[in-house]
N, C-alpha and C. Protein backbone atom coordinates (compact mmCIF):
# COMPACT_ATOMS: atom_id res chain seq x y z
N UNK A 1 71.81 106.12 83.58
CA UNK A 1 73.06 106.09 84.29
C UNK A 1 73.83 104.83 83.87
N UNK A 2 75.25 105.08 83.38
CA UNK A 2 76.32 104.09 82.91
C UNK A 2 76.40 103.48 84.56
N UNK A 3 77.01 101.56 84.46
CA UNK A 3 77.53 101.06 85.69
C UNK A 3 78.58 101.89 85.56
N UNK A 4 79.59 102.63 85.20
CA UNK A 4 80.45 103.30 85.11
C UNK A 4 80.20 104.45 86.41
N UNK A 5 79.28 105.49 86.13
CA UNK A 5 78.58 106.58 86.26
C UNK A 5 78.21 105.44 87.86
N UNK A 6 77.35 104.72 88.15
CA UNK A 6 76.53 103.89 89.16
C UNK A 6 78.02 103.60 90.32
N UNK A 7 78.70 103.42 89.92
CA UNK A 7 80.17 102.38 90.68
C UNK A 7 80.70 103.89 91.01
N UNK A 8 80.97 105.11 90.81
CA UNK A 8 81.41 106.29 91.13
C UNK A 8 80.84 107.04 91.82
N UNK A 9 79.46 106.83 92.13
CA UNK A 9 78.36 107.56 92.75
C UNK A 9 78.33 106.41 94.64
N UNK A 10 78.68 105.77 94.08
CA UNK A 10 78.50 104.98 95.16
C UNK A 10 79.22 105.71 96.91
N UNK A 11 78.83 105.21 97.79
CA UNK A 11 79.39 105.51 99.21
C UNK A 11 80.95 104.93 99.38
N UNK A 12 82.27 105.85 99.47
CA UNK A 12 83.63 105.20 99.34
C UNK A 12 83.59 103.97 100.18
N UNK A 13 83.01 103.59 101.01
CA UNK A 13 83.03 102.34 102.02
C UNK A 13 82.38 101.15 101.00
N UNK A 14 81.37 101.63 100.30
CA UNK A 14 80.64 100.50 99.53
C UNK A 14 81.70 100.22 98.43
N UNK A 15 82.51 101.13 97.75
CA UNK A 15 83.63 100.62 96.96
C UNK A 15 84.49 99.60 97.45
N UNK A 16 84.41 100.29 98.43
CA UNK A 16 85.85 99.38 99.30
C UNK A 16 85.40 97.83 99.56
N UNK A 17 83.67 97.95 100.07
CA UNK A 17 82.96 96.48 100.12
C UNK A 17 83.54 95.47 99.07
N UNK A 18 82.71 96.35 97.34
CA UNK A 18 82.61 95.84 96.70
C UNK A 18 84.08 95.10 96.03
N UNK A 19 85.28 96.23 96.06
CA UNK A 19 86.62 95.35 96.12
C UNK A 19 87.08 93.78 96.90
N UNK A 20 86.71 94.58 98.26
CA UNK A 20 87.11 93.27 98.91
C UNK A 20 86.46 92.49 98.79
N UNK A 21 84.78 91.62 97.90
CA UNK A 21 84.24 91.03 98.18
C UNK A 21 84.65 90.33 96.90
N UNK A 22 85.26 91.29 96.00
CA UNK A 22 85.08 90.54 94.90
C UNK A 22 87.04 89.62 94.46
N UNK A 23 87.48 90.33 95.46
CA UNK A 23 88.76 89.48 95.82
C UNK A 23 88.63 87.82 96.51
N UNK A 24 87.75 88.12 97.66
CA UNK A 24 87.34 86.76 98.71
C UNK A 24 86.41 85.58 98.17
N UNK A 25 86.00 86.29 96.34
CA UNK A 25 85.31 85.33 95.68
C UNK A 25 85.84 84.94 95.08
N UNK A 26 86.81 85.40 94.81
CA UNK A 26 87.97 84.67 93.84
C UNK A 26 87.67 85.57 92.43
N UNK A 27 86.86 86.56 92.02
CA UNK A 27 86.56 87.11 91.45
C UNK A 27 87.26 88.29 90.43
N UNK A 28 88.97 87.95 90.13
CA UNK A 28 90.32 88.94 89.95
C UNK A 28 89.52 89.79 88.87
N UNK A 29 88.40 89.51 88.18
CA UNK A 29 88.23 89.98 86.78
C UNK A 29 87.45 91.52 87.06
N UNK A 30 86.44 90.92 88.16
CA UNK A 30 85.90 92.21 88.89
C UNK A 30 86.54 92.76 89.38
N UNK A 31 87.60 92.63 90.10
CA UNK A 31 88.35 93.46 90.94
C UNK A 31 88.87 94.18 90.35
N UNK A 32 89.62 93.51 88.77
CA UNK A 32 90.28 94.71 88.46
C UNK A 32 89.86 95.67 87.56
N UNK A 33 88.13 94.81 87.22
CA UNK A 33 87.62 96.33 86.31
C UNK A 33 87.35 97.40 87.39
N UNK A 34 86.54 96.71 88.84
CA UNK A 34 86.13 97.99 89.33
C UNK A 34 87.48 98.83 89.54
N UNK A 35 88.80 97.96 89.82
CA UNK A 35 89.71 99.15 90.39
C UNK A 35 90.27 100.20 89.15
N UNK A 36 89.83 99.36 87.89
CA UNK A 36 90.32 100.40 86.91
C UNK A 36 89.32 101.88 86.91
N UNK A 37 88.30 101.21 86.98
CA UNK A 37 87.49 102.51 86.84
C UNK A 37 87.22 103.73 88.59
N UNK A 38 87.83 102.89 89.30
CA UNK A 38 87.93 103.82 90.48
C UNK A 38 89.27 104.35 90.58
N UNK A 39 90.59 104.13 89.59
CA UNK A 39 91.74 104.74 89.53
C UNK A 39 91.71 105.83 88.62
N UNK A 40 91.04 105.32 87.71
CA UNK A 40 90.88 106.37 86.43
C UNK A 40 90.43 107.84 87.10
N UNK A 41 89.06 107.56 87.65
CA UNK A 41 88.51 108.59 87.54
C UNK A 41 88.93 109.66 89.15
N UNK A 42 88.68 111.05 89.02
CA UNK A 42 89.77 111.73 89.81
C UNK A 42 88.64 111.65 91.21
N UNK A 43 89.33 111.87 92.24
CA UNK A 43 88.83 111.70 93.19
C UNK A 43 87.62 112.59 93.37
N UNK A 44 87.85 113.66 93.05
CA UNK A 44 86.40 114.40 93.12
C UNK A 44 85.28 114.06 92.22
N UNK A 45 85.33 113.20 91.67
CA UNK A 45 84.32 112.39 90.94
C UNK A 45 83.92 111.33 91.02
N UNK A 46 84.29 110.67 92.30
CA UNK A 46 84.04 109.28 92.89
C UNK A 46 85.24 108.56 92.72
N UNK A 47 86.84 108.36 92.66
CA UNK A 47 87.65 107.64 91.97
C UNK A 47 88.12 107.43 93.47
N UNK A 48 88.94 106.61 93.78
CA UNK A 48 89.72 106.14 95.04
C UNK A 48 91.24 106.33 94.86
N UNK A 49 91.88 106.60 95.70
CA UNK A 49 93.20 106.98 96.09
C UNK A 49 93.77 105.61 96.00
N UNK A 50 95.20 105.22 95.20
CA UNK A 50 96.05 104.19 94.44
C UNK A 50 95.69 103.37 96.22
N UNK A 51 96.50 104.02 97.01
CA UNK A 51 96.81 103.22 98.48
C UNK A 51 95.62 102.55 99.14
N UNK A 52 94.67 102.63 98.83
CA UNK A 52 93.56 102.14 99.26
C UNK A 52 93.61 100.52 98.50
N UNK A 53 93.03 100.87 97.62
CA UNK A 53 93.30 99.73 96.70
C UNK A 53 94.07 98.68 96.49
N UNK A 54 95.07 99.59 96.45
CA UNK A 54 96.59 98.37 97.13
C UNK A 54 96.45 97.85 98.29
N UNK A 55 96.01 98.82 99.32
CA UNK A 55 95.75 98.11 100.94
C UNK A 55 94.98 96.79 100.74
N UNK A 56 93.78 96.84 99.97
CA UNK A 56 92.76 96.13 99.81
C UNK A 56 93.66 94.73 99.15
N UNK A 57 93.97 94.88 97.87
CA UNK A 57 94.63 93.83 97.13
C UNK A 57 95.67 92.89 98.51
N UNK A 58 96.34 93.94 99.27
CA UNK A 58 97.61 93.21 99.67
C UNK A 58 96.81 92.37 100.59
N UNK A 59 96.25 93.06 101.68
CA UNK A 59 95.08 92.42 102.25
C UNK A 59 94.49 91.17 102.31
N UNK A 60 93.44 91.41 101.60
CA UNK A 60 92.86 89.78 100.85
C UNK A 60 94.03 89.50 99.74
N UNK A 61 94.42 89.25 99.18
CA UNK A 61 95.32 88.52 98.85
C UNK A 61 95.97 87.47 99.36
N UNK A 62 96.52 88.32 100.55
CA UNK A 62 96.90 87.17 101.73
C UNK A 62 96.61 85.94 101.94
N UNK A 63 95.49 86.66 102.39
CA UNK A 63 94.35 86.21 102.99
C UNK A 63 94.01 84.67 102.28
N UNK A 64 93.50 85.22 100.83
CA UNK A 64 92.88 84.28 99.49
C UNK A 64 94.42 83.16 99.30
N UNK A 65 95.68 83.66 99.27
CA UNK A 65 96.78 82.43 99.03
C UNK A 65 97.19 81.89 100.39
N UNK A 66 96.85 81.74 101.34
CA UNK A 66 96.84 80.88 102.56
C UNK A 66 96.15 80.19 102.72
N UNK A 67 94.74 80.29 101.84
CA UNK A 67 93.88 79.29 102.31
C UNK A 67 94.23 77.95 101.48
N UNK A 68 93.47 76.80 101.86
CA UNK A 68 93.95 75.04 101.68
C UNK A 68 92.73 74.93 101.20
């Protein structure tokens, strides 16, 4: 099994974990491979809906440029 194949199989909540965790680490590089490969691929194959993602980004984002 590809991490590709592994990151698509996953539980949609554990995606969503793994986004936001990797935003709150400061981590942009992860964030935006996993979100590439959860945009790419179609939803019936594990991929996530654009608005989610964005929710997530706008979200922590915030969050991450307020802090001191």
């Amino acid at each position: 099994m590809t991490e590709k194949e592994f990151i698509l199989k996953m539980p949609k909540e554990s995606k969503i974990d793994c986004l936001e965790a990797a935003l709150k680490e400061k981590q942009f590089g992860i964030f935006l491979g996993l979100s590439r490969i959860l945009l790419d691929a179609p939803l019936n194959e594990g991929g996530l809906e654009t608005e989610i993602i964005m929710d997530i980004y706008n979200k922590n984002f915030n969050d991450i440029s307020h802090e001191k």
